[in-house]
Protein backbone atom coordinates (compact mmCIF):
# COMPACT_ATOMS: atom_id res chain seq x y z
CA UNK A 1 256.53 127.88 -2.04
CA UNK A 2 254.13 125.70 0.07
CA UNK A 3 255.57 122.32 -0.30
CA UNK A 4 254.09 119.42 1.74
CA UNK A 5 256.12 117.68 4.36
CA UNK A 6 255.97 113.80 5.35
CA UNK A 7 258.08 112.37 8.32
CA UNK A 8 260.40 115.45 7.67
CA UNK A 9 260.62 114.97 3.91
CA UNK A 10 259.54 118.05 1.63
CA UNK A 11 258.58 116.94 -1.66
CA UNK A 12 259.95 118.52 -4.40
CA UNK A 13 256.53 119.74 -6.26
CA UNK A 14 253.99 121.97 -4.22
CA UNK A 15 250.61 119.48 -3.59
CA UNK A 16 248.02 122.55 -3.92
CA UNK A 17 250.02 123.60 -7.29
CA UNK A 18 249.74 120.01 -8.90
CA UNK A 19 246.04 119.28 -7.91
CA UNK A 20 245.31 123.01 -9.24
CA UNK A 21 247.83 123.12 -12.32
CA UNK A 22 244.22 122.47 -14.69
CA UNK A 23 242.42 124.87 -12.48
CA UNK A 24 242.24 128.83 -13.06
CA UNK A 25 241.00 131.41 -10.48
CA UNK A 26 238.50 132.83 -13.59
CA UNK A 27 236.52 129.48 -13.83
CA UNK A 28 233.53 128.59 -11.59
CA UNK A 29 234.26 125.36 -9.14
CA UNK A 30 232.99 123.46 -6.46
CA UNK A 31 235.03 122.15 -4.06
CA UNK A 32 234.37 119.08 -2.28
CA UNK A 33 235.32 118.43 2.06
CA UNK A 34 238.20 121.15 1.99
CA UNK A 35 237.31 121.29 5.80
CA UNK A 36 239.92 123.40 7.30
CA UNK A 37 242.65 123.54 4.68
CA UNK A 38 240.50 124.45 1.34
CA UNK A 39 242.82 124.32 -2.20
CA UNK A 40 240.67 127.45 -3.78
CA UNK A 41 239.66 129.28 -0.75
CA UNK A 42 237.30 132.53 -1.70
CA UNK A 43 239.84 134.67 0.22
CA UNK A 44 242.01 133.79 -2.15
CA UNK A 45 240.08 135.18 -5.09
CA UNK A 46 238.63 131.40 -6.57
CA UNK A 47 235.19 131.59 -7.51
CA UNK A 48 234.50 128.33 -6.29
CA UNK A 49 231.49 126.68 -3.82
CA UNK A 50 232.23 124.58 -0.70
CA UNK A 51 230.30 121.31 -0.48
CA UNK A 52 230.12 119.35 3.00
CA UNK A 53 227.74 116.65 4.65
CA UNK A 54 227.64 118.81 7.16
CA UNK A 55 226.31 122.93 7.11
CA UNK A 56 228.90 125.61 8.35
CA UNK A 57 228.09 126.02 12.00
CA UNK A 58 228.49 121.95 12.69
CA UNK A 59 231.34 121.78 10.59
CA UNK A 60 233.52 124.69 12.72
CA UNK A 61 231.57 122.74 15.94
CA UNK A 62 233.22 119.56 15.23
CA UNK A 63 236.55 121.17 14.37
CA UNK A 64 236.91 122.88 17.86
CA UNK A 65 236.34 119.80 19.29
CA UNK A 66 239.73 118.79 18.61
CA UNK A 67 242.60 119.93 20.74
CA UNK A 68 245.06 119.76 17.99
CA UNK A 69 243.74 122.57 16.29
CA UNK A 70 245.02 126.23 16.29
CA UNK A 71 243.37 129.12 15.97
CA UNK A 72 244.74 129.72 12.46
CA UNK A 73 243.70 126.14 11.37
CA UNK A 74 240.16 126.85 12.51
CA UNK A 75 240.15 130.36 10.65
CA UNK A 76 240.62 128.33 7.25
CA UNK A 77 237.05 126.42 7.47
CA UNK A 78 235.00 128.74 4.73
CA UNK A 79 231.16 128.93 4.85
CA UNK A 80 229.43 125.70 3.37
CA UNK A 81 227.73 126.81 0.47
CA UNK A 82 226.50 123.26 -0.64
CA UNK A 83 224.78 120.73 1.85
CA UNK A 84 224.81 117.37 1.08
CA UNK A 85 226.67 114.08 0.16
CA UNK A 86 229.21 114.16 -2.46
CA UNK A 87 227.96 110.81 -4.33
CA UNK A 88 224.83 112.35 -4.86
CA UNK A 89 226.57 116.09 -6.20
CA UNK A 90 224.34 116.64 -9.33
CA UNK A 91 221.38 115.86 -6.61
CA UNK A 92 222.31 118.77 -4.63
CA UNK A 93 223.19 120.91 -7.70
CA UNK A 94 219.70 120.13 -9.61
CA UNK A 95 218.15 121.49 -6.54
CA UNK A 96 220.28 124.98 -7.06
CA UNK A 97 219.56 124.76 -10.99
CA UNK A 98 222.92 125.08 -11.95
CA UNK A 99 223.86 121.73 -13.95
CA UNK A 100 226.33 121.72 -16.33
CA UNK A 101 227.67 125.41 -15.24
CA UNK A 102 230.64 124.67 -13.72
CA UNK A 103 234.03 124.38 -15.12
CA UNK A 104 236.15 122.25 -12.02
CA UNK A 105 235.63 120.00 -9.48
CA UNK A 106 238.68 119.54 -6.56
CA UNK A 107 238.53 117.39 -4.08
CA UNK A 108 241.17 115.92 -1.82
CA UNK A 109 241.47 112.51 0.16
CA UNK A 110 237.57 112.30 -0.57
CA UNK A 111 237.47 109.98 -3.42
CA UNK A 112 238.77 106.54 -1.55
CA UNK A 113 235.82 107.67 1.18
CA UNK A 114 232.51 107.12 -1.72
CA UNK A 115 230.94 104.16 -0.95
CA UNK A 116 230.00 104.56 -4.55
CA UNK A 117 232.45 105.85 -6.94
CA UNK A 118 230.42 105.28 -10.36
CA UNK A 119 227.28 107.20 -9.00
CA UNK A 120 229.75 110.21 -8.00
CA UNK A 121 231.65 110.49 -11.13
CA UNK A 122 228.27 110.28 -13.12
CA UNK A 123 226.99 113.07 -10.76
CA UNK A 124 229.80 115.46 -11.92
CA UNK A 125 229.12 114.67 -15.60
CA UNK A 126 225.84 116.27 -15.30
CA UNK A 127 227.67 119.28 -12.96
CA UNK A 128 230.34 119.75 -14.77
CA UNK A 129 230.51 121.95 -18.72
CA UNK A 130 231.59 119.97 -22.17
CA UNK A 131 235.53 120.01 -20.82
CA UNK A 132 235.16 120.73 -17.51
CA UNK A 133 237.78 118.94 -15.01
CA UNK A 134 238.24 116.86 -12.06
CA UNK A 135 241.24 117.42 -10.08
CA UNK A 136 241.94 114.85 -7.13
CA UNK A 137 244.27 114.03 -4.84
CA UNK A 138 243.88 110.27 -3.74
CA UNK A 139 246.06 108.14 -1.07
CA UNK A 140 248.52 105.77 -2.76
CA UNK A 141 248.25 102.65 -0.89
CA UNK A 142 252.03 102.01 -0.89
CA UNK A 143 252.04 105.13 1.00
CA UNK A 144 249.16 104.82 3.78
CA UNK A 145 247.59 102.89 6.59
CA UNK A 146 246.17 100.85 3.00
CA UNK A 147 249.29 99.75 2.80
CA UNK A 148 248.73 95.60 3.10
CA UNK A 149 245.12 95.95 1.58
CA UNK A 150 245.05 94.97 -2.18
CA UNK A 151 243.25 96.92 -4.71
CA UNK A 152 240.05 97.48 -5.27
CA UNK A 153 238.47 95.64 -8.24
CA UNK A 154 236.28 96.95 -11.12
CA UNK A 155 233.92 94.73 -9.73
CA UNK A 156 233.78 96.65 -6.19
CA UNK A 157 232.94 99.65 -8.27
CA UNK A 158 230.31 97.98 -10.56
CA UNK A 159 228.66 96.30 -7.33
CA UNK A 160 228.26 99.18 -5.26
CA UNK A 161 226.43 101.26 -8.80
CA UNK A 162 224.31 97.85 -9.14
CA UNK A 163 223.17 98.11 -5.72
CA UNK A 164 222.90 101.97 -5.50
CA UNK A 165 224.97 101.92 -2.33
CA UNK A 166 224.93 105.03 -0.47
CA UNK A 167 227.46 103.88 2.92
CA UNK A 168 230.61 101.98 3.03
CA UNK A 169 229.03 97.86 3.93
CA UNK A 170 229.89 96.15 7.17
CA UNK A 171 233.02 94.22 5.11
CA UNK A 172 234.37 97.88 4.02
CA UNK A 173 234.77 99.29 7.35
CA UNK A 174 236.30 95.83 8.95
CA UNK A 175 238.52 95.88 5.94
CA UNK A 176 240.12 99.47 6.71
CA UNK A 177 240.57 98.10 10.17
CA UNK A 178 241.69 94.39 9.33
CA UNK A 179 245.66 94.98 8.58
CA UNK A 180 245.48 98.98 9.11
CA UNK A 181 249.40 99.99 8.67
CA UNK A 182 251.55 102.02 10.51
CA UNK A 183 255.38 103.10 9.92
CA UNK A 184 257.36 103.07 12.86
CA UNK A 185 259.48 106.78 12.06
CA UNK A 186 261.73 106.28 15.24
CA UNK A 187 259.19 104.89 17.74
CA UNK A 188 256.15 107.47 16.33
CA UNK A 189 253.51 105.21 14.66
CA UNK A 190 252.57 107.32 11.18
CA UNK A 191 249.38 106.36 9.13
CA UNK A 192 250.37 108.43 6.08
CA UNK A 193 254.70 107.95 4.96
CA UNK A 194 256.52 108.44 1.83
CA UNK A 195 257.21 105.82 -1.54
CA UNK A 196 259.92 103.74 -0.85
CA UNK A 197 259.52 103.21 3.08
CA UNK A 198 261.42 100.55 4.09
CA UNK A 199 259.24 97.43 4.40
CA UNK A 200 260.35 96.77 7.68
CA UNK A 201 259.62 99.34 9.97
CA UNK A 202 255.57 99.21 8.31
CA UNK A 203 254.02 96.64 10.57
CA UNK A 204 249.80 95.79 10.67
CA UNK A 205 247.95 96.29 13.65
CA UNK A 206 246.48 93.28 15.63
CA UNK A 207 243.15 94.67 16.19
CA UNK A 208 240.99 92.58 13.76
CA UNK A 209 239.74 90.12 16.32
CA UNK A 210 237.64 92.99 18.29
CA UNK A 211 236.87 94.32 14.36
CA UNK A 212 235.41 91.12 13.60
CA UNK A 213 233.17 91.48 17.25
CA UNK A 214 232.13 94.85 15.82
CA UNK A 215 231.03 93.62 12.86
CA UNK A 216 228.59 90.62 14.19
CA UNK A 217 227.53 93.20 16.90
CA UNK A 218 226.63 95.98 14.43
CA UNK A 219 224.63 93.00 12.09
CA UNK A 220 223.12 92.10 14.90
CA UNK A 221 221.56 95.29 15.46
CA UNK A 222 221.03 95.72 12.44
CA UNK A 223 223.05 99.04 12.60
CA UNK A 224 222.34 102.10 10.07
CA UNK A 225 224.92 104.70 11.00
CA UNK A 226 227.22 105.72 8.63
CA UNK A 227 230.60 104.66 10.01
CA UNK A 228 233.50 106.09 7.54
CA UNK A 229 235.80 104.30 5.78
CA UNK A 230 238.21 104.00 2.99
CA UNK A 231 236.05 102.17 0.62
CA UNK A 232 238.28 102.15 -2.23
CA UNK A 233 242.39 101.16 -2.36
CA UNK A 234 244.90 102.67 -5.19
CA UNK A 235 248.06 102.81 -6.57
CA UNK A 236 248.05 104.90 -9.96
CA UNK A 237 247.77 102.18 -12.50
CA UNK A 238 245.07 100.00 -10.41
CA UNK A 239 243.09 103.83 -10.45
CA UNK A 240 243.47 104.07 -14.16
CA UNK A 241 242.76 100.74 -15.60
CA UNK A 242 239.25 101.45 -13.22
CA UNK A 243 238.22 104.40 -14.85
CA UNK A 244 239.48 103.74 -18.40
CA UNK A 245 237.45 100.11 -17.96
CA UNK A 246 234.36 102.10 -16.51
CA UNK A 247 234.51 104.59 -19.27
CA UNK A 248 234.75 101.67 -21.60
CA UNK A 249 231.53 100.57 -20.54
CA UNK A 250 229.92 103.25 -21.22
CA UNK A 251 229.47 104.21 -17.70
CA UNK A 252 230.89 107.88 -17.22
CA UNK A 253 232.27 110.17 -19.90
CA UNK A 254 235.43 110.48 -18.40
CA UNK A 255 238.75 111.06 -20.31
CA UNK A 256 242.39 110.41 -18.24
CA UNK A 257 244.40 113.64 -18.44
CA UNK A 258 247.05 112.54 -15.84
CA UNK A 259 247.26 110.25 -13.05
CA UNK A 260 250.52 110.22 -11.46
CA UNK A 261 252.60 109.63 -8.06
CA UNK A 262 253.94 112.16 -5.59
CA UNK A 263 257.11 111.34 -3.39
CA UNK A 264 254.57 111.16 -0.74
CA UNK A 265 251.13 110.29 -0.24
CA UNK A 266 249.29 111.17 -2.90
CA UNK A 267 247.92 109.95 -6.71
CA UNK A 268 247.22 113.36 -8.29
CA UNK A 269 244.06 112.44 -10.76
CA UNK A 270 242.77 114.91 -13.51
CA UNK A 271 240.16 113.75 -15.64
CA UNK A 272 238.46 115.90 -18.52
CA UNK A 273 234.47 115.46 -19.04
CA UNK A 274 233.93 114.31 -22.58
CA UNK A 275 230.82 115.03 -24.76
CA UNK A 276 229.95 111.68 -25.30
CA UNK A 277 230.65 108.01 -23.59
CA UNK A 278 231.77 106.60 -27.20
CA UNK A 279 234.56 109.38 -27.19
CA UNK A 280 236.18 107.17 -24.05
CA UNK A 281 236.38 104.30 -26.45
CA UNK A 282 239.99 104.65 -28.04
CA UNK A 283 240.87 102.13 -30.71
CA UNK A 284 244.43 101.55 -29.00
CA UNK A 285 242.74 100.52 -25.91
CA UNK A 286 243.67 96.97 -25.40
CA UNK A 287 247.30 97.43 -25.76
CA UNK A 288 246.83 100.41 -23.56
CA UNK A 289 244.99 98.06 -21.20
CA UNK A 290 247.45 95.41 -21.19
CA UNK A 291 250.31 97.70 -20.03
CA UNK A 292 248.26 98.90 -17.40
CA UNK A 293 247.74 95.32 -15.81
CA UNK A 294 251.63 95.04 -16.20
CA UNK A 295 252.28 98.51 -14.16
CA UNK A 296 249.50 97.69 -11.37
CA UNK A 297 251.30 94.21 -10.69
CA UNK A 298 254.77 95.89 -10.50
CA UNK A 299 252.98 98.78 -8.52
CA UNK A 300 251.93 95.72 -6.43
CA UNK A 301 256.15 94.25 -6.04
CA UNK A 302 257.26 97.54 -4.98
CA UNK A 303 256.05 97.42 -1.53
CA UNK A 304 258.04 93.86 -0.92
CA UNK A 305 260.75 93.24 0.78
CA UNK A 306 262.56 92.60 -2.84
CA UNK A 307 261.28 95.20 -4.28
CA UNK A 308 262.25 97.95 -1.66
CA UNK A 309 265.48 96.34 -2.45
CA UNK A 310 265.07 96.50 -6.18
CA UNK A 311 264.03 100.17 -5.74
CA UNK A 312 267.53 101.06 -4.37
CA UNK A 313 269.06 100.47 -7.10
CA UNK A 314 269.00 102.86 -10.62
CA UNK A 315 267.69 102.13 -13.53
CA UNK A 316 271.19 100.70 -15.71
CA UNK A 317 271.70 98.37 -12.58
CA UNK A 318 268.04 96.60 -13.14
CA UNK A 319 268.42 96.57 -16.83
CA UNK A 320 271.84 94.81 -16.28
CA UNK A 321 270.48 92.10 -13.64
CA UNK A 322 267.39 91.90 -16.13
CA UNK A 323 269.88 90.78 -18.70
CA UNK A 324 272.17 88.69 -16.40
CA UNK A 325 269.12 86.85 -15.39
CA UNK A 326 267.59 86.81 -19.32
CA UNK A 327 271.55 85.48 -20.00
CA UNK A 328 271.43 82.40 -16.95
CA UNK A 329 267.57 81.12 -18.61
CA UNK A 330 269.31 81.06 -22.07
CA UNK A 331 272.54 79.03 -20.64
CA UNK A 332 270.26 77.21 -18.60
CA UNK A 333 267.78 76.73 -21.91
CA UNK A 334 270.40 75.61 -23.99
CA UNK A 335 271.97 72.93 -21.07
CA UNK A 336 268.13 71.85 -20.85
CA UNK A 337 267.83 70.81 -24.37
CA UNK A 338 271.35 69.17 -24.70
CA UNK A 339 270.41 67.48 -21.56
CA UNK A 340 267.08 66.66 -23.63
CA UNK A 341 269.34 65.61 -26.49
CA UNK A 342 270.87 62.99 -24.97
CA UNK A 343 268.17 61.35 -22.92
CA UNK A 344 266.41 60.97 -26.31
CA UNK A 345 269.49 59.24 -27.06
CA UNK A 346 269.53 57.06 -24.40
CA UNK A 347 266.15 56.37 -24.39
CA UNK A 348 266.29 55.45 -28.45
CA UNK A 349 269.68 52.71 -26.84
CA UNK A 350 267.22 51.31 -24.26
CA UNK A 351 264.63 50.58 -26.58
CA UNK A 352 267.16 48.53 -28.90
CA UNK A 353 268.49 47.01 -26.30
CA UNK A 354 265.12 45.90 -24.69
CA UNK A 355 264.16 44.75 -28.16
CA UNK A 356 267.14 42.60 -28.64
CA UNK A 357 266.90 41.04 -24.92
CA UNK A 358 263.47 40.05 -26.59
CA UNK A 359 265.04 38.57 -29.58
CA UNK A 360 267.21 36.70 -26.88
CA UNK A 361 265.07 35.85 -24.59
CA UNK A 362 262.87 34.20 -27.41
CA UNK A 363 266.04 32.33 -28.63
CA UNK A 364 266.66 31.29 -25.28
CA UNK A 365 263.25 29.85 -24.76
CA UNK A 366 263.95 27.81 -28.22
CA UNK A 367 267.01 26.32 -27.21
CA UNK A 368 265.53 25.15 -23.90
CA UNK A 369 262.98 23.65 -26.01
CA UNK A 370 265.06 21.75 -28.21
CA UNK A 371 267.09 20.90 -25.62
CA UNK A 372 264.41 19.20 -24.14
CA UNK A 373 263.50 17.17 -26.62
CA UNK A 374 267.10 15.83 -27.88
CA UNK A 375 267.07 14.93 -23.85
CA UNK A 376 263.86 13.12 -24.59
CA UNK A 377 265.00 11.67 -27.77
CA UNK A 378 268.29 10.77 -25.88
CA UNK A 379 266.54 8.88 -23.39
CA UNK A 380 263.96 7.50 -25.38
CA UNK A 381 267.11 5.50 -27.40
CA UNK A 382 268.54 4.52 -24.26
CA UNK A 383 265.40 2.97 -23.01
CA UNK A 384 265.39 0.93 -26.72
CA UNK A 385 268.82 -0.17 -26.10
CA UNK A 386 268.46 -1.59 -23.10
CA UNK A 387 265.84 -3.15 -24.27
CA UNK A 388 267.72 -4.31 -26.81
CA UNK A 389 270.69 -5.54 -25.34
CA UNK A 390 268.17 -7.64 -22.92
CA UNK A 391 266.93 -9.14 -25.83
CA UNK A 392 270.35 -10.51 -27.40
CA UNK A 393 271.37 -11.26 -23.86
CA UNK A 394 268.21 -13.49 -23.59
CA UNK A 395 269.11 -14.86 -27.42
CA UNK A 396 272.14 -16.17 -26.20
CA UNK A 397 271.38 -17.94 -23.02
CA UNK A 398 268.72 -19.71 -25.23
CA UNK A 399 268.72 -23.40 -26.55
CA UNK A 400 268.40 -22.96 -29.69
CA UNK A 401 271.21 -20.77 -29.94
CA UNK A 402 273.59 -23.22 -28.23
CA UNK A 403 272.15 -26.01 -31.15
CA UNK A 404 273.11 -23.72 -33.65
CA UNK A 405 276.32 -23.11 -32.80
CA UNK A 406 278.47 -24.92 -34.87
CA UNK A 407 276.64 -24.24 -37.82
CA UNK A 408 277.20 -20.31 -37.29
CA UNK A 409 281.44 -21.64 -36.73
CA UNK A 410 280.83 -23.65 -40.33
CA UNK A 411 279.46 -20.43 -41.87
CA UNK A 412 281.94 -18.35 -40.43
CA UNK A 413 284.74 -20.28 -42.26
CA UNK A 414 283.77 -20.62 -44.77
CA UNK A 415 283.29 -17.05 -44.96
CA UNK A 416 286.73 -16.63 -44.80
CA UNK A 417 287.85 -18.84 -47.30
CA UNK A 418 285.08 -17.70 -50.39
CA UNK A 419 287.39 -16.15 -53.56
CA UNK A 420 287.83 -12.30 -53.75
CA UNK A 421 286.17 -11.19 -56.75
């Protein structure tokens, strides 16, 4: 069993058995960039085209060009039988006159390269029979040199098939470059690693300062070669809500099969052709649409530093710090609205109390009032008896009321001496 290896890790599923498990040896296929390690080689009995940029003789040319190749990998480059970009694949079909013959298309670590993903998948509608299938295998960004880089959006997608883009833009390439990833396997820099790396040893390079120089240079110059790069970023959910929302639209006929996660690397995609663009329009679609969104932001958490350390644990050991931590926000609820209780309360006190410093207060200011007038009133009779006591004083020291004297001494007695009735 061929398994594939990362950093010394064998996965447990065979890659070429999970992209192929939709994909007999019977059916007519094309293949897209096998290069040097094709998935349905003729040798092996597929009856299935090879379709490259770049004709057979350049493609081995370029090959021996680099050192790391053996002999054997060199032997597995099969003869181009296609010639042409893959975003443009019913193009280069129309010119054979073979649309809509073919029952598979495979392609590996090609799909994140179209600077136009809409235009290709529309270009294998009209390739592929009523049925027929796509079978990809697609980098996981938690998993490659993608691995800071967020998603790409549905409008990324609908941008590049509104502009008919046909190479990755200035942005894309400085974008691969700007915090390109590398885990540190004991002091071996690796571009492609495993789920589950530890967050730590996956550092960014520091090379974006000479990017960004590249990129004004190359706009300067107004530069028109095709420089490579990963146009699009993935983790399975993010992939599926894009083509379930593009199919949606109407904009390729396109039903998800699977889309799912290796232990390494790789998103395995299959995707069956429909007849019709109003068959990818399932009635269930917003709920299946909202748990989407959910999975691509916890896709998102798992390559934190709280999430690697969420990942160690199993599944009954997350469901019971879940519930400890759904327990704590009801406690903590139900403290919050005692707490809210009683400053009601006390805000309900303060109010009477304010209200009857008013009444008070108002009192207060009456008292001083009347106060100040009994002073007044006081001092007002004061004044009149001094006044009056002047007067008498005055009255006495008088002559008249010396002359009268004795008569008031007559009157007096005989006051004294009148009968008692």
């Amino acid at each position: 069993m061929m398994g594939v290896t990362f950093l010394g890790m064998r996965c447990k599923m065979d890659r070429r058995d999970q992209i192929l498990k939709y994909i007999g040896k019977e059916q007519l296929g094309i293949e897209i960039g096998p290069y040097c390690w094709p998935l349905t080689p003729k040798r092996d009995g597929y009856r299935c085209l090879v379709m490259d940029v770049f004709d057979t003789a350049t493609t081995r040319a370029r090959a021996a060009e680099n050192p790391t190749f053996t002999a054997e990998v060199l032997a597995g480059i099969e003869d181009i039988d296609l010639v042409g970009s893959s975003t443009l694949i019913d193009d280069v079909i129309e010119r054979e006159g073979r649309l809509g013959e073919f029952d598979y298309i495979v392609s590996s670590h090609n799909f994140e390269h179209l600077p136009n993903p809409l235009r290709f998948l529309q270009g294998c509608a009209r390739v592929l029979k009523p049925e027929g299938i796509i079978s990809m295998a697609i980098p996981d960004r938690r998993a490659c040199y993608d691995y800071f880089r967020p998603v790409t959006r549905l409008a990324d997608w609908l941008d590049a098939w509104l502009t008919d883009r046909h190479r990755p833009t200035y942005a894309q390439s400085f974008d691969e470059r700007w915090v390109r990833a590398s885990y540190d396997h004991h002091g071996v820099p690796y571009g492609s690693f495993f789920q589950g790396a530890d967050p730590a040893l996956i550092t960014a390079a520091m090379t974006f300062e000479e990017d960004f120089a590249m990129w004004r240079d190359r706009l300067k110059a107004n530069d028109a070669e095709y420089h490579d790069a990963h146009c699009s970023v993935f983790t399975p959910a993010s992939l599926e809500l894009l083509l379930r929302d593009s199919a949606w639209l109407g904009l390729i006929p396109f039903e998800v099969v699977e889309i799912y996660h290796s232990p390494g690397v790789d998103i395995f995609v299959h995707l069956r052709r429909l007849r019709s663009v109003e068959d990818a329009r399932p009635a269930d679609y917003p709920a299946i649409r909202e748990r989407l969104l959910h999975r691509v932001l916890e896709e998102a958490a798992q390559t934190s530093k709280i999430g690697h350390l969420l990942g160690g644990l199993d599944q009954q050991q997350v469901e019971r710090m879940v519930q400890a931590g759904r327990d704590a926000g009801s406690a903590d609820a139900d403290a919050l609205a005692q707490l809210q209780r009683e400053s009601n309360e006390l805000r309900a006190q303060v109010s009477a109390l304010q209200a009857q410093l008013g009444e008070t207060e108002r009192a207060a200011s009456y008292a001083r009032s009347e106060r100040l007038a009994l002073q007044r009133e006081v001092a007002e009779s004061r004044e009149k008896e001094r006044h009056l006591n002047a007067s008498i004083a005055d009255l006495r020291e008088s002559t008249s009321w010396r002359i009268t004297a004795p008569i008031r001494k007559v009157k007096q007695a005989l006051s004294k001496k009148a009968p008692m009735n």
